[in-house]
PDB file of N, CA and C in Angstrom:
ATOM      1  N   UNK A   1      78.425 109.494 108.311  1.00  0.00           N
ATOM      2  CA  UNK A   1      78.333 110.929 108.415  1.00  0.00           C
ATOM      3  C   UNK A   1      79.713 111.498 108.735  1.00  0.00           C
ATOM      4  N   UNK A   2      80.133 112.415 108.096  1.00  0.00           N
ATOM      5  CA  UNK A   2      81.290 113.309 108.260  1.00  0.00           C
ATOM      6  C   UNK A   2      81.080 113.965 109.520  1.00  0.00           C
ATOM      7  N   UNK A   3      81.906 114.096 110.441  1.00  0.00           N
ATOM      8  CA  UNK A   3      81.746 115.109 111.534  1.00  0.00           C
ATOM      9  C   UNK A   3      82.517 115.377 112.712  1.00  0.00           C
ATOM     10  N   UNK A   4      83.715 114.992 112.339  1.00  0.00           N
ATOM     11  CA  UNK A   4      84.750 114.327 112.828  1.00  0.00           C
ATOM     12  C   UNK A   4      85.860 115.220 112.375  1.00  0.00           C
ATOM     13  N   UNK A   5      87.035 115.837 113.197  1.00  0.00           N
ATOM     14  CA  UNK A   5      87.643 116.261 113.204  1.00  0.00           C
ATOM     15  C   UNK A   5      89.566 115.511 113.953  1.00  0.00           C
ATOM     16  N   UNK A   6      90.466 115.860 113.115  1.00  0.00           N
ATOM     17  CA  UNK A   6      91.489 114.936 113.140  1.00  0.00           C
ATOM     18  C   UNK A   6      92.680 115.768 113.061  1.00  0.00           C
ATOM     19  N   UNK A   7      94.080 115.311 113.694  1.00  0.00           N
ATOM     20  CA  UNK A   7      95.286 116.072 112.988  1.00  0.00           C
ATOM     21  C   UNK A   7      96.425 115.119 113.321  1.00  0.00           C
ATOM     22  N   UNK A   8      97.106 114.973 112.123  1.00  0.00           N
ATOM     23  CA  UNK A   8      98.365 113.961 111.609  1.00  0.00           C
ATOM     24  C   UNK A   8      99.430 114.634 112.130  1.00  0.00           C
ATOM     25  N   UNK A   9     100.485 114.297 112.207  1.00  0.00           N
ATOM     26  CA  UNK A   9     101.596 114.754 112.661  1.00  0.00           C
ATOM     27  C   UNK A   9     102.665 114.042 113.834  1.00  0.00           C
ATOM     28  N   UNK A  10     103.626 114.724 114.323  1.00  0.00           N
ATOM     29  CA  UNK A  10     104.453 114.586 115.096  1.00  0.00           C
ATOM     30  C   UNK A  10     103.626 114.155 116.519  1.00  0.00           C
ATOM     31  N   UNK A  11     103.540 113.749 117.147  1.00  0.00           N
ATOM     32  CA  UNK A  11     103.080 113.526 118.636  1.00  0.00           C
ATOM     33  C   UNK A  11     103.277 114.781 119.448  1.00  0.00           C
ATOM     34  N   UNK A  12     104.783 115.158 119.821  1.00  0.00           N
ATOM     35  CA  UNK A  12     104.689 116.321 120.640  1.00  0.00           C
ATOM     36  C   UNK A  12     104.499 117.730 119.745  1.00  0.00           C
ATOM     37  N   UNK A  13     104.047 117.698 118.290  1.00  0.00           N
ATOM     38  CA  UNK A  13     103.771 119.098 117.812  1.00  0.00           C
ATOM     39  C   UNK A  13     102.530 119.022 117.738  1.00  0.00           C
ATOM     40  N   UNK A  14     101.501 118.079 117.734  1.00  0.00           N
ATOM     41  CA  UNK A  14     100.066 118.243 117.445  1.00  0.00           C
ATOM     42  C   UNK A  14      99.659 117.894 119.289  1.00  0.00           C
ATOM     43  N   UNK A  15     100.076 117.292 119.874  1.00  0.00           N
ATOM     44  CA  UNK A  15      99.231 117.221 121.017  1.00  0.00           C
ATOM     45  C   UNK A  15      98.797 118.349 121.379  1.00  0.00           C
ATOM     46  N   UNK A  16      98.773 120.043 121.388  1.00  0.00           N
ATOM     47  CA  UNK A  16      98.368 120.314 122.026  1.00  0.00           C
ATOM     48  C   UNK A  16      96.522 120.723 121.565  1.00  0.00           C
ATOM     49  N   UNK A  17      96.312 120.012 120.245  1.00  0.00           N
ATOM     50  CA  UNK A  17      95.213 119.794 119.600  1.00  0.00           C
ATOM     51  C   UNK A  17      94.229 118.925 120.534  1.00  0.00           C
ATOM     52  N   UNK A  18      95.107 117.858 121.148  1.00  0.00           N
ATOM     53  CA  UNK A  18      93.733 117.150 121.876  1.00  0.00           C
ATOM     54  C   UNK A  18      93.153 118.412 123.068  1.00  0.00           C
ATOM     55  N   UNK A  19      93.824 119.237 123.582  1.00  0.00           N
ATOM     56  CA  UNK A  19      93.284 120.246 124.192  1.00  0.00           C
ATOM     57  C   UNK A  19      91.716 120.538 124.043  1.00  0.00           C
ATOM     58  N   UNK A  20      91.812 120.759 122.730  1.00  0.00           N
ATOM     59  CA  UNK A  20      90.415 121.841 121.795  1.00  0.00           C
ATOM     60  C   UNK A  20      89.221 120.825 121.780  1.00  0.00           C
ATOM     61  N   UNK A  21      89.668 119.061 121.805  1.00  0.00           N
ATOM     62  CA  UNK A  21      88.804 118.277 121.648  1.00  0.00           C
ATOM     63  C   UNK A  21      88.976 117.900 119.877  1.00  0.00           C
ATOM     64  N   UNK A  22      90.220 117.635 119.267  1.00  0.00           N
ATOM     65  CA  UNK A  22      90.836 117.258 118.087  1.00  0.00           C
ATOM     66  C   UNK A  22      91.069 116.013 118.521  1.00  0.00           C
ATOM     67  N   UNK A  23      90.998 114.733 117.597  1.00  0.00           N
ATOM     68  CA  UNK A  23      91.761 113.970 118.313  1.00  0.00           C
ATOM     69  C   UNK A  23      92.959 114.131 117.350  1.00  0.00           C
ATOM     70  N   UNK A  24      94.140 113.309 117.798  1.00  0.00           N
ATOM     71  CA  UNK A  24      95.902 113.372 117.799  1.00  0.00           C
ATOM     72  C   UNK A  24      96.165 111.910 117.279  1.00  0.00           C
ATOM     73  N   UNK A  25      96.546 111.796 115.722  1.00  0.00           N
ATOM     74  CA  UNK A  25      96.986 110.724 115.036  1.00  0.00           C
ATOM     75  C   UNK A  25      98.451 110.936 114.999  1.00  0.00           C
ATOM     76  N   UNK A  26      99.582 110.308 115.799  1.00  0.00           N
ATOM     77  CA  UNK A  26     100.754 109.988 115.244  1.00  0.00           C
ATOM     78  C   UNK A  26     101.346 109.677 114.187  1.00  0.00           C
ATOM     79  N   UNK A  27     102.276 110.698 113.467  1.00  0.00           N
ATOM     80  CA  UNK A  27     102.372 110.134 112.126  1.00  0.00           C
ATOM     81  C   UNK A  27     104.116 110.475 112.129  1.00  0.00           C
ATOM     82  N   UNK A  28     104.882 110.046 111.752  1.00  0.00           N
ATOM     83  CA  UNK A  28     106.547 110.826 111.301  1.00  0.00           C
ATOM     84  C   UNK A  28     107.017 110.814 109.779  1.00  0.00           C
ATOM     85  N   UNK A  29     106.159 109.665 109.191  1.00  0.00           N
ATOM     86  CA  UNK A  29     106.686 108.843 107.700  1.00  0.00           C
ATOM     87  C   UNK A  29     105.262 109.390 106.639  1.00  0.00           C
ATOM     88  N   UNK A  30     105.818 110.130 105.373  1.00  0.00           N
ATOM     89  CA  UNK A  30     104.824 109.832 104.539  1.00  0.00           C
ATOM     90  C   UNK A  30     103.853 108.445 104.450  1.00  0.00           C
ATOM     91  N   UNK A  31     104.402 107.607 105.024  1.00  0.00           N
ATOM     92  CA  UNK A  31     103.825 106.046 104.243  1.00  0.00           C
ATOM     93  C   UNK A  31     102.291 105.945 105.502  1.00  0.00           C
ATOM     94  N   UNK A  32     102.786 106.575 107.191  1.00  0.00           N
ATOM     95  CA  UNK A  32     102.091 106.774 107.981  1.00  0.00           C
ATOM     96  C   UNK A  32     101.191 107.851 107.585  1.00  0.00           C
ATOM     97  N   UNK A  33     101.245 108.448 107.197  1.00  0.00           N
ATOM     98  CA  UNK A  33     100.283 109.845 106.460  1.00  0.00           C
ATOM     99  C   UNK A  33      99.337 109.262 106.111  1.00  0.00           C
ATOM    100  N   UNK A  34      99.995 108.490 104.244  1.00  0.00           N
ATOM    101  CA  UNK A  34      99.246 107.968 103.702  1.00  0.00           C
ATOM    102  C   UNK A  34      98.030 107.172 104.380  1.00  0.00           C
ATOM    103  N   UNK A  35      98.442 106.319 105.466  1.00  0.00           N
ATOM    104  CA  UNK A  35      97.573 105.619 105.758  1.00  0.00           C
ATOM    105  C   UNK A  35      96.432 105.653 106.918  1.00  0.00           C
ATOM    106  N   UNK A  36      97.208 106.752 107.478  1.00  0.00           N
ATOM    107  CA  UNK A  36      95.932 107.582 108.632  1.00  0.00           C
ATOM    108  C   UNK A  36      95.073 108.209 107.539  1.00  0.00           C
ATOM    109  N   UNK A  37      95.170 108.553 106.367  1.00  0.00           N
ATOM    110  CA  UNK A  37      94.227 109.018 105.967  1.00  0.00           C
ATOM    111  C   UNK A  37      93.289 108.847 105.382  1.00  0.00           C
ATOM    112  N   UNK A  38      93.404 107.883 104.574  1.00  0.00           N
ATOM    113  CA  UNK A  38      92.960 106.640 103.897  1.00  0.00           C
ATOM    114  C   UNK A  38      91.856 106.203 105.547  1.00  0.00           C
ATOM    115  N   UNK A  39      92.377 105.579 106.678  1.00  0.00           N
ATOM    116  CA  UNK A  39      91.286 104.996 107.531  1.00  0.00           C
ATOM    117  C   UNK A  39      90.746 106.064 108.108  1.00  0.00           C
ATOM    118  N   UNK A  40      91.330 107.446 108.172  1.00  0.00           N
ATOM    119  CA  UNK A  40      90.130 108.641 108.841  1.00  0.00           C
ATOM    120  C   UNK A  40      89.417 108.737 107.799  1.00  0.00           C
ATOM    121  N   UNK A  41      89.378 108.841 106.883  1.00  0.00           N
ATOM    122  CA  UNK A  41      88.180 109.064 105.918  1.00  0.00           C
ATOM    123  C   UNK A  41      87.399 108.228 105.503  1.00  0.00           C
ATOM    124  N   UNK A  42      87.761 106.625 105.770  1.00  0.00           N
ATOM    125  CA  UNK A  42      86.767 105.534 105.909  1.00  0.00           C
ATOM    126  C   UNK A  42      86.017 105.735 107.606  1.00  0.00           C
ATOM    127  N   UNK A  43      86.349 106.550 108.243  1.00  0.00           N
ATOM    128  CA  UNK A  43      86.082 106.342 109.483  1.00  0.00           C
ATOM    129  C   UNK A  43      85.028 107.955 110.023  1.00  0.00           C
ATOM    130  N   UNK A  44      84.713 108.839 108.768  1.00  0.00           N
ATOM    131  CA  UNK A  44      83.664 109.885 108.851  1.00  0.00           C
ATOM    132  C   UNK A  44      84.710 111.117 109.432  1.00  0.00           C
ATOM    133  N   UNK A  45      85.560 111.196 108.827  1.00  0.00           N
ATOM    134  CA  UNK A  45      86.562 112.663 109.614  1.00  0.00           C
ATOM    135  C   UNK A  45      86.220 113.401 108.461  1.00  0.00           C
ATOM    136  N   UNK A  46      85.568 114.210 108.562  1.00  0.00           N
ATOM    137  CA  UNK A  46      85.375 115.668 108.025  1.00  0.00           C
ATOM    138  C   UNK A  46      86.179 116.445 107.218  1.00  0.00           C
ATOM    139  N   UNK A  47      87.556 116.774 108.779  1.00  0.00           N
ATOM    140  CA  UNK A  47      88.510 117.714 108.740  1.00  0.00           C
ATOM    141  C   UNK A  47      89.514 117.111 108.802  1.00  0.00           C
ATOM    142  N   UNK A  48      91.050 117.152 108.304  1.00  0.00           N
ATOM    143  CA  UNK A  48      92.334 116.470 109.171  1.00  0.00           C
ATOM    144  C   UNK A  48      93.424 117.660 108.530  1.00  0.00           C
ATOM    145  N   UNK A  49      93.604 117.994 109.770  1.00  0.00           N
ATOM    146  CA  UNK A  49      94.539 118.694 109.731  1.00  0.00           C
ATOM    147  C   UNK A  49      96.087 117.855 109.868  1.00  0.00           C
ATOM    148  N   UNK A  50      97.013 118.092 108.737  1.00  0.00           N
ATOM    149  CA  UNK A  50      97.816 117.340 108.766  1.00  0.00           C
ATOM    150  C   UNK A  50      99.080 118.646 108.566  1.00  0.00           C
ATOM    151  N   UNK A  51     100.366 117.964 109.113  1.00  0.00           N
ATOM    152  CA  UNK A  51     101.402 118.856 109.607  1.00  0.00           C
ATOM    153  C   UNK A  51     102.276 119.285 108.035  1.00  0.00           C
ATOM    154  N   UNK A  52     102.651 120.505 108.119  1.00  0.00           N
ATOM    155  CA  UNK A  52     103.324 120.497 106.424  1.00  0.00           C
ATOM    156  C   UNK A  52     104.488 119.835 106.106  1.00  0.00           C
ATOM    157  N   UNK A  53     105.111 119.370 106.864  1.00  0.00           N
ATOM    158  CA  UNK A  53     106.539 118.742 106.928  1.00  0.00           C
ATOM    159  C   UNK A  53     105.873 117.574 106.440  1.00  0.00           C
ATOM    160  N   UNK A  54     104.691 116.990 106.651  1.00  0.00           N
ATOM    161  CA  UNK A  54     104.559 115.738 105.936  1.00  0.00           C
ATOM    162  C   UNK A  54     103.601 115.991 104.888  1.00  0.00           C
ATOM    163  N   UNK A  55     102.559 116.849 104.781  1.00  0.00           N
ATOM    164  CA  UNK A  55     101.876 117.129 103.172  1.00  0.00           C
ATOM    165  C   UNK A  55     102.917 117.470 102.455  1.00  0.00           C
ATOM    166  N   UNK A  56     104.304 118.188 102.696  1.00  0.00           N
ATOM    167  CA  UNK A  56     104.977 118.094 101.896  1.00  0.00           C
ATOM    168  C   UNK A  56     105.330 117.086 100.557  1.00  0.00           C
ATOM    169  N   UNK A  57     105.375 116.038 101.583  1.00  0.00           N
ATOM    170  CA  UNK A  57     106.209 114.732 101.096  1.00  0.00           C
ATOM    171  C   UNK A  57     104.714 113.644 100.278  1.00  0.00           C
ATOM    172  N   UNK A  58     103.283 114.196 100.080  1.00  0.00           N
ATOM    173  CA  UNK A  58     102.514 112.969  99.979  1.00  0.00           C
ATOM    174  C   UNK A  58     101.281 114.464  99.472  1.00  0.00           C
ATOM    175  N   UNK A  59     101.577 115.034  97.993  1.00  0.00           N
ATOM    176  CA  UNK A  59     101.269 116.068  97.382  1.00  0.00           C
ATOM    177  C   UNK A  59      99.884 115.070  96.408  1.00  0.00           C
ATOM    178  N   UNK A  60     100.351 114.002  96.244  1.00  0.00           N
ATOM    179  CA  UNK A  60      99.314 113.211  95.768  1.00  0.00           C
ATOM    180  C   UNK A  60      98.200 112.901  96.365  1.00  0.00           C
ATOM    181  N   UNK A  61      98.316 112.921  97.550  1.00  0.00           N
ATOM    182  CA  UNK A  61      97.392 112.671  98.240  1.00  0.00           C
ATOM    183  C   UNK A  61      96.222 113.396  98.678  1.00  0.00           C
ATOM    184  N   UNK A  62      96.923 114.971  98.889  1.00  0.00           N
ATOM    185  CA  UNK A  62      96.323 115.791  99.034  1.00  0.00           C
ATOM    186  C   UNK A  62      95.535 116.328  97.736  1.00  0.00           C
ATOM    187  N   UNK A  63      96.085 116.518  96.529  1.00  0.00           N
ATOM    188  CA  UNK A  63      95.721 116.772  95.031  1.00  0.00           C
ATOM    189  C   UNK A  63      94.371 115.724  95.155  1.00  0.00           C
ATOM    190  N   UNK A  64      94.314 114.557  95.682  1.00  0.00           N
ATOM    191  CA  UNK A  64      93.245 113.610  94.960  1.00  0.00           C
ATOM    192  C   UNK A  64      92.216 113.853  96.085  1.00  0.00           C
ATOM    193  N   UNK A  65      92.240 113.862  97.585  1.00  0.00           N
ATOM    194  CA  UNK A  65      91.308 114.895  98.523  1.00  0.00           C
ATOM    195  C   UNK A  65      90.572 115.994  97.946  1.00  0.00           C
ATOM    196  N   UNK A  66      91.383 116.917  97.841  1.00  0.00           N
ATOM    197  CA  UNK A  66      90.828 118.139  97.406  1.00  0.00           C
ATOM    198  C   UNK A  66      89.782 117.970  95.812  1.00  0.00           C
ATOM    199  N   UNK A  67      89.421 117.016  95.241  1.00  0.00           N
ATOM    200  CA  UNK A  67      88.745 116.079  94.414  1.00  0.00           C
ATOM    201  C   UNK A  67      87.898 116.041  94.988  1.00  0.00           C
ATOM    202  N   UNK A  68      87.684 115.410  96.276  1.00  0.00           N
ATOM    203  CA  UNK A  68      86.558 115.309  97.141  1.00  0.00           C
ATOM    204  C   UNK A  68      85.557 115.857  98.186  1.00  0.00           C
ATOM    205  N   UNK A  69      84.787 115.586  98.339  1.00  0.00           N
ATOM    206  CA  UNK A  69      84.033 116.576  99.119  1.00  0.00           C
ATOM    207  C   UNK A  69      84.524 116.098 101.060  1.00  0.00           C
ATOM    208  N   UNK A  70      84.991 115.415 100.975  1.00  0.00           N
ATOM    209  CA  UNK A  70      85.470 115.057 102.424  1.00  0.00           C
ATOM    210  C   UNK A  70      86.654 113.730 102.133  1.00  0.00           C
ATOM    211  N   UNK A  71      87.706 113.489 103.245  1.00  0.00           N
ATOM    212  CA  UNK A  71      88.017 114.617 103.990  1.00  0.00           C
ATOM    213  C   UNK A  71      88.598 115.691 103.512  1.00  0.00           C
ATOM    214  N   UNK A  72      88.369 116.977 104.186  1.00  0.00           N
ATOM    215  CA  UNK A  72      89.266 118.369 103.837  1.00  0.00           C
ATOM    216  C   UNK A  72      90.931 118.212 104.269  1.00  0.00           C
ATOM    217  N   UNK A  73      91.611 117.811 103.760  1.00  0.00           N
ATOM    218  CA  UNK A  73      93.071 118.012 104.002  1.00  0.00           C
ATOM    219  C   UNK A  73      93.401 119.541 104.687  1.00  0.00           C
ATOM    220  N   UNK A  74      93.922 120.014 105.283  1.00  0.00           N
ATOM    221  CA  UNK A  74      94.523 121.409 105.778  1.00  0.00           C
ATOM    222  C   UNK A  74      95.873 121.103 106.489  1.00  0.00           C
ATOM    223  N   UNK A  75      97.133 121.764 105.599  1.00  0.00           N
ATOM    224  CA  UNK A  75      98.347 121.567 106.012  1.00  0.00           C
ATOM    225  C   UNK A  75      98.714 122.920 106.749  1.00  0.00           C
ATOM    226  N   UNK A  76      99.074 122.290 107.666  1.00  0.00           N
ATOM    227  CA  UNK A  76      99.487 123.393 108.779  1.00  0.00           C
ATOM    228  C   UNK A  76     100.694 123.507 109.760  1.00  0.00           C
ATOM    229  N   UNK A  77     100.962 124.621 110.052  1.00  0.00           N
ATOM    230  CA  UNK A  77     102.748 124.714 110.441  1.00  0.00           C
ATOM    231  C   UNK A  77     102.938 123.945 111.733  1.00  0.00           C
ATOM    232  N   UNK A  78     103.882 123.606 112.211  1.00  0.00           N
ATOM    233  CA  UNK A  78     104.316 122.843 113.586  1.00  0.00           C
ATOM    234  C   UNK A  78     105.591 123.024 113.698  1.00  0.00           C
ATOM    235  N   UNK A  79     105.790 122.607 115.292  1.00  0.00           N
ATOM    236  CA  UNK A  79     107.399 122.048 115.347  1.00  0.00           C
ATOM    237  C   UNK A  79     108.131 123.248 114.948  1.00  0.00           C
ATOM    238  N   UNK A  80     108.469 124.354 115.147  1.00  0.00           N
ATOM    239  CA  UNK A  80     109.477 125.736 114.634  1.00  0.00           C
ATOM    240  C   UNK A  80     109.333 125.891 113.498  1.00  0.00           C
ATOM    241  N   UNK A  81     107.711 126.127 113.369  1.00  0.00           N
ATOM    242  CA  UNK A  81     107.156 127.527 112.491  1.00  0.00           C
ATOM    243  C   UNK A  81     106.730 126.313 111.184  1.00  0.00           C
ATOM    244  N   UNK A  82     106.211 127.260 109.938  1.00  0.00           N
ATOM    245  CA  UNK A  82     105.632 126.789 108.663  1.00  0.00           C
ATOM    246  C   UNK A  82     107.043 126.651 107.823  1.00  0.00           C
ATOM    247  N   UNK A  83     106.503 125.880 106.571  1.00  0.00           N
ATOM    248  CA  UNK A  83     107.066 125.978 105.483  1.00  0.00           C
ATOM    249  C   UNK A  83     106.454 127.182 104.337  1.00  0.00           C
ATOM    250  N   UNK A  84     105.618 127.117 104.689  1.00  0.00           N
ATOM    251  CA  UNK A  84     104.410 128.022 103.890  1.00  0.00           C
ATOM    252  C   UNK A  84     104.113 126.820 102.630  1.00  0.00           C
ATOM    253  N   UNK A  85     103.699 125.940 102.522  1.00  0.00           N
ATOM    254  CA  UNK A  85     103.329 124.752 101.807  1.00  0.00           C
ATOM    255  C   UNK A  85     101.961 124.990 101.843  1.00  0.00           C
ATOM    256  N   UNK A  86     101.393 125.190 103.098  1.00  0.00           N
ATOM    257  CA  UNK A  86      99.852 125.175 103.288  1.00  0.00           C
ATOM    258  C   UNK A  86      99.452 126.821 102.576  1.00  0.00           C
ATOM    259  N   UNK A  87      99.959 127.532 102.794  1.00  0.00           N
ATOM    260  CA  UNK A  87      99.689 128.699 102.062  1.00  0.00           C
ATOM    261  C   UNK A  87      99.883 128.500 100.919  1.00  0.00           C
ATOM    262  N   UNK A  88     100.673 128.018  99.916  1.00  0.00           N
ATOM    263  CA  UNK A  88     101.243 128.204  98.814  1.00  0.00           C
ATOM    264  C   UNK A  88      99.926 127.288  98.021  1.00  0.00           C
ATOM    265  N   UNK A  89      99.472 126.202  98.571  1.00  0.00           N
ATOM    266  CA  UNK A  89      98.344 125.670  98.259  1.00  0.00           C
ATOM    267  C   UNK A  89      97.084 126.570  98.464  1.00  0.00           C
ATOM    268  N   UNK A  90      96.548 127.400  99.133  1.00  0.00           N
ATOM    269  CA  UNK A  90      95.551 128.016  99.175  1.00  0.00           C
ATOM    270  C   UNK A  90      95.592 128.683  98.438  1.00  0.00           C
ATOM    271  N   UNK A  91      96.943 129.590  98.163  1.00  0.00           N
ATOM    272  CA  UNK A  91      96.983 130.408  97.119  1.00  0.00           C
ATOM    273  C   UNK A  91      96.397 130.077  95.697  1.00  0.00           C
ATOM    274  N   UNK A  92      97.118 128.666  95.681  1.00  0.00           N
ATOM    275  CA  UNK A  92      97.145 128.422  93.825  1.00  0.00           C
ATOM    276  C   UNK A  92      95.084 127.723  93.921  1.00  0.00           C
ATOM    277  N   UNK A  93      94.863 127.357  94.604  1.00  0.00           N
ATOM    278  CA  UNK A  93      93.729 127.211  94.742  1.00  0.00           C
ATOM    279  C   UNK A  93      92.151 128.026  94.609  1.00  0.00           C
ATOM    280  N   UNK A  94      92.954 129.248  95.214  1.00  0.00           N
ATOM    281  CA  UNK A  94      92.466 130.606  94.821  1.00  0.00           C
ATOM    282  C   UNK A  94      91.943 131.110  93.230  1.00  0.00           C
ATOM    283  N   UNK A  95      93.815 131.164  92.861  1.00  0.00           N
ATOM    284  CA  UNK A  95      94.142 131.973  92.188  1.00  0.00           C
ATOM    285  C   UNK A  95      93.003 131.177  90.839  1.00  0.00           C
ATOM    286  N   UNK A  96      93.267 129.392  90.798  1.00  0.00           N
ATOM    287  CA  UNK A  96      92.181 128.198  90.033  1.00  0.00           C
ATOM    288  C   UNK A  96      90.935 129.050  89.862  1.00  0.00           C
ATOM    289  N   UNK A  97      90.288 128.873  91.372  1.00  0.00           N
ATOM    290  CA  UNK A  97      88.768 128.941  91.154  1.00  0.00           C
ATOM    291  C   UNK A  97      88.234 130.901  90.496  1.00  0.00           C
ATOM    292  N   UNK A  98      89.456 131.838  90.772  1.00  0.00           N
ATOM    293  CA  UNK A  98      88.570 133.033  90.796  1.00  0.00           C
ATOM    294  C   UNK A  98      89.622 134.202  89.044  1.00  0.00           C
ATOM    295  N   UNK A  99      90.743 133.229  89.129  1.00  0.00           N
ATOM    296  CA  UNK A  99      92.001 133.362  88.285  1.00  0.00           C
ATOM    297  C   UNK A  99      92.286 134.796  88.479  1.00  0.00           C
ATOM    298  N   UNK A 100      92.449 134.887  90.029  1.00  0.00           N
ATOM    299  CA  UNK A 100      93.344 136.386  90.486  1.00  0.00           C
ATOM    300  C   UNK A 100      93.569 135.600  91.739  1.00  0.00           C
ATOM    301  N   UNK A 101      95.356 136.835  91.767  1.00  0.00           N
ATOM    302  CA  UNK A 101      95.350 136.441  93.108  1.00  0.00           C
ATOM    303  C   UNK A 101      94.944 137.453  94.155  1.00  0.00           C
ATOM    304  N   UNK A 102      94.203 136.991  95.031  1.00  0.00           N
ATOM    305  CA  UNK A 102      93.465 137.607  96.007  1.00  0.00           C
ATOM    306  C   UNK A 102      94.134 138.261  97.069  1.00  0.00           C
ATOM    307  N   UNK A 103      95.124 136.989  97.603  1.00  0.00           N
ATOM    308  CA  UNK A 103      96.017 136.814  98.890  1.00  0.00           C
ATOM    309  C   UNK A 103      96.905 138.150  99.055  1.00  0.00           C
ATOM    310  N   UNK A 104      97.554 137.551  97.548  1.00  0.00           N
ATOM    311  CA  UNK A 104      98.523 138.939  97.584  1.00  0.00           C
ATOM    312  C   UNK A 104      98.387 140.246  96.482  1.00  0.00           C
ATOM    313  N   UNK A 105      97.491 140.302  95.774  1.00  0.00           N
ATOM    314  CA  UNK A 105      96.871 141.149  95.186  1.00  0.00           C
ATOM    315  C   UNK A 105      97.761 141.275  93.556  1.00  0.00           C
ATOM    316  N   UNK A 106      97.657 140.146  93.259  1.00  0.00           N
ATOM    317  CA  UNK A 106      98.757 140.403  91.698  1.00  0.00           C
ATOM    318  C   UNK A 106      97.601 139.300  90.790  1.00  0.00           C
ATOM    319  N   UNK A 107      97.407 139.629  89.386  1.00  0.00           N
ATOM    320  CA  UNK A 107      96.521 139.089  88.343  1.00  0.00           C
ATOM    321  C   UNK A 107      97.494 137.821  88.120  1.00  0.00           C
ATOM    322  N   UNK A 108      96.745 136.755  87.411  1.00  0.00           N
ATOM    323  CA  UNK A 108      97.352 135.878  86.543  1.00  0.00           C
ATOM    324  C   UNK A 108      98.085 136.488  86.132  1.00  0.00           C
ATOM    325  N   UNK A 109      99.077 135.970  85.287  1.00  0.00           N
ATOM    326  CA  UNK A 109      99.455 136.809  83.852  1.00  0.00           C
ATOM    327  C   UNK A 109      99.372 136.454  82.763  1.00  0.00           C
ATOM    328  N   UNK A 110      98.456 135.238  82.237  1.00  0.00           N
ATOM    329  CA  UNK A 110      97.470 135.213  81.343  1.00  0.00           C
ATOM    330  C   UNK A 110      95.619 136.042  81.379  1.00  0.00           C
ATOM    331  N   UNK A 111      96.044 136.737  82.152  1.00  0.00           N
ATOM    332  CA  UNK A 111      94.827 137.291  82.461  1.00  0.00           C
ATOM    333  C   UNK A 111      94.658 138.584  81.978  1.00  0.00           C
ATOM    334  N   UNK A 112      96.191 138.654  82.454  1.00  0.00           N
ATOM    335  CA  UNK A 112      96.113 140.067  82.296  1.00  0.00           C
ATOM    336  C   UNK A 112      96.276 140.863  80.638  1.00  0.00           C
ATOM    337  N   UNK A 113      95.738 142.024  80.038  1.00  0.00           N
ATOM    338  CA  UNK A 113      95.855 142.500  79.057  1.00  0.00           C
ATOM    339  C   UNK A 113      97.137 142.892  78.497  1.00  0.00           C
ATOM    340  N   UNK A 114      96.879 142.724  77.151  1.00  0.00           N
ATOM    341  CA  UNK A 114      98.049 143.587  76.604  1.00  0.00           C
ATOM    342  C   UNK A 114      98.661 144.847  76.212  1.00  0.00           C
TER     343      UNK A 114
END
């Protein structure tokens, strides 16, 4: 059963997640990414919030998640602020399922008329 909630990252940028009742996977290296995620999702994690400085670097990974119905990947800012990586993905994700963009209010531009 999925139900399990998780977040990858730096040690001192995600700890303050164990707060909320998250637990706190140490990660610094794509190769560590890769592989916390791979065993949280053999292991029923739901959610994993992972830091953008490293979804950056492991876009494959996340692309073949989002395939799936669990775990939910969510890249999120740390450590002095975002990249906007995690946004830039919601966006185009958006823009996929509804082919407008919502976020910031501008059409495809295959969408749009001539």
């Amino acid at each position: 059963m999925y139900n399990k909630i998780g977040v990858i990252g730096n040690k001192d940028s995600v700890a303050a997640f164990r707060a909320i009742g998250v637990e706190v996977f140490d990660a610094t290296t794509p190769e560590q990414a890769r592989l916390l995620i791979r065993n949280l999702s053999a292991d029923g994690f739901a959610v994993i919030f992972i830091a953008e400085t490293l979804a950056e670097k492991i876009p494959e990974v996340i692309e073949k998640c989002k395939k799936t119905p669990y775990p939910v990947l969510v890249p999120i800012p740390v450590e002095g602020g975002g990249t906007g990586y995690g946004m830039k993905g919601i966006k185009k994700d958006v823009e996929k399922a509804i082919g407008m963009d919502i976020l910031f209010n501008k059409e495809e531009e295959e969408c749009k008329e001539e």
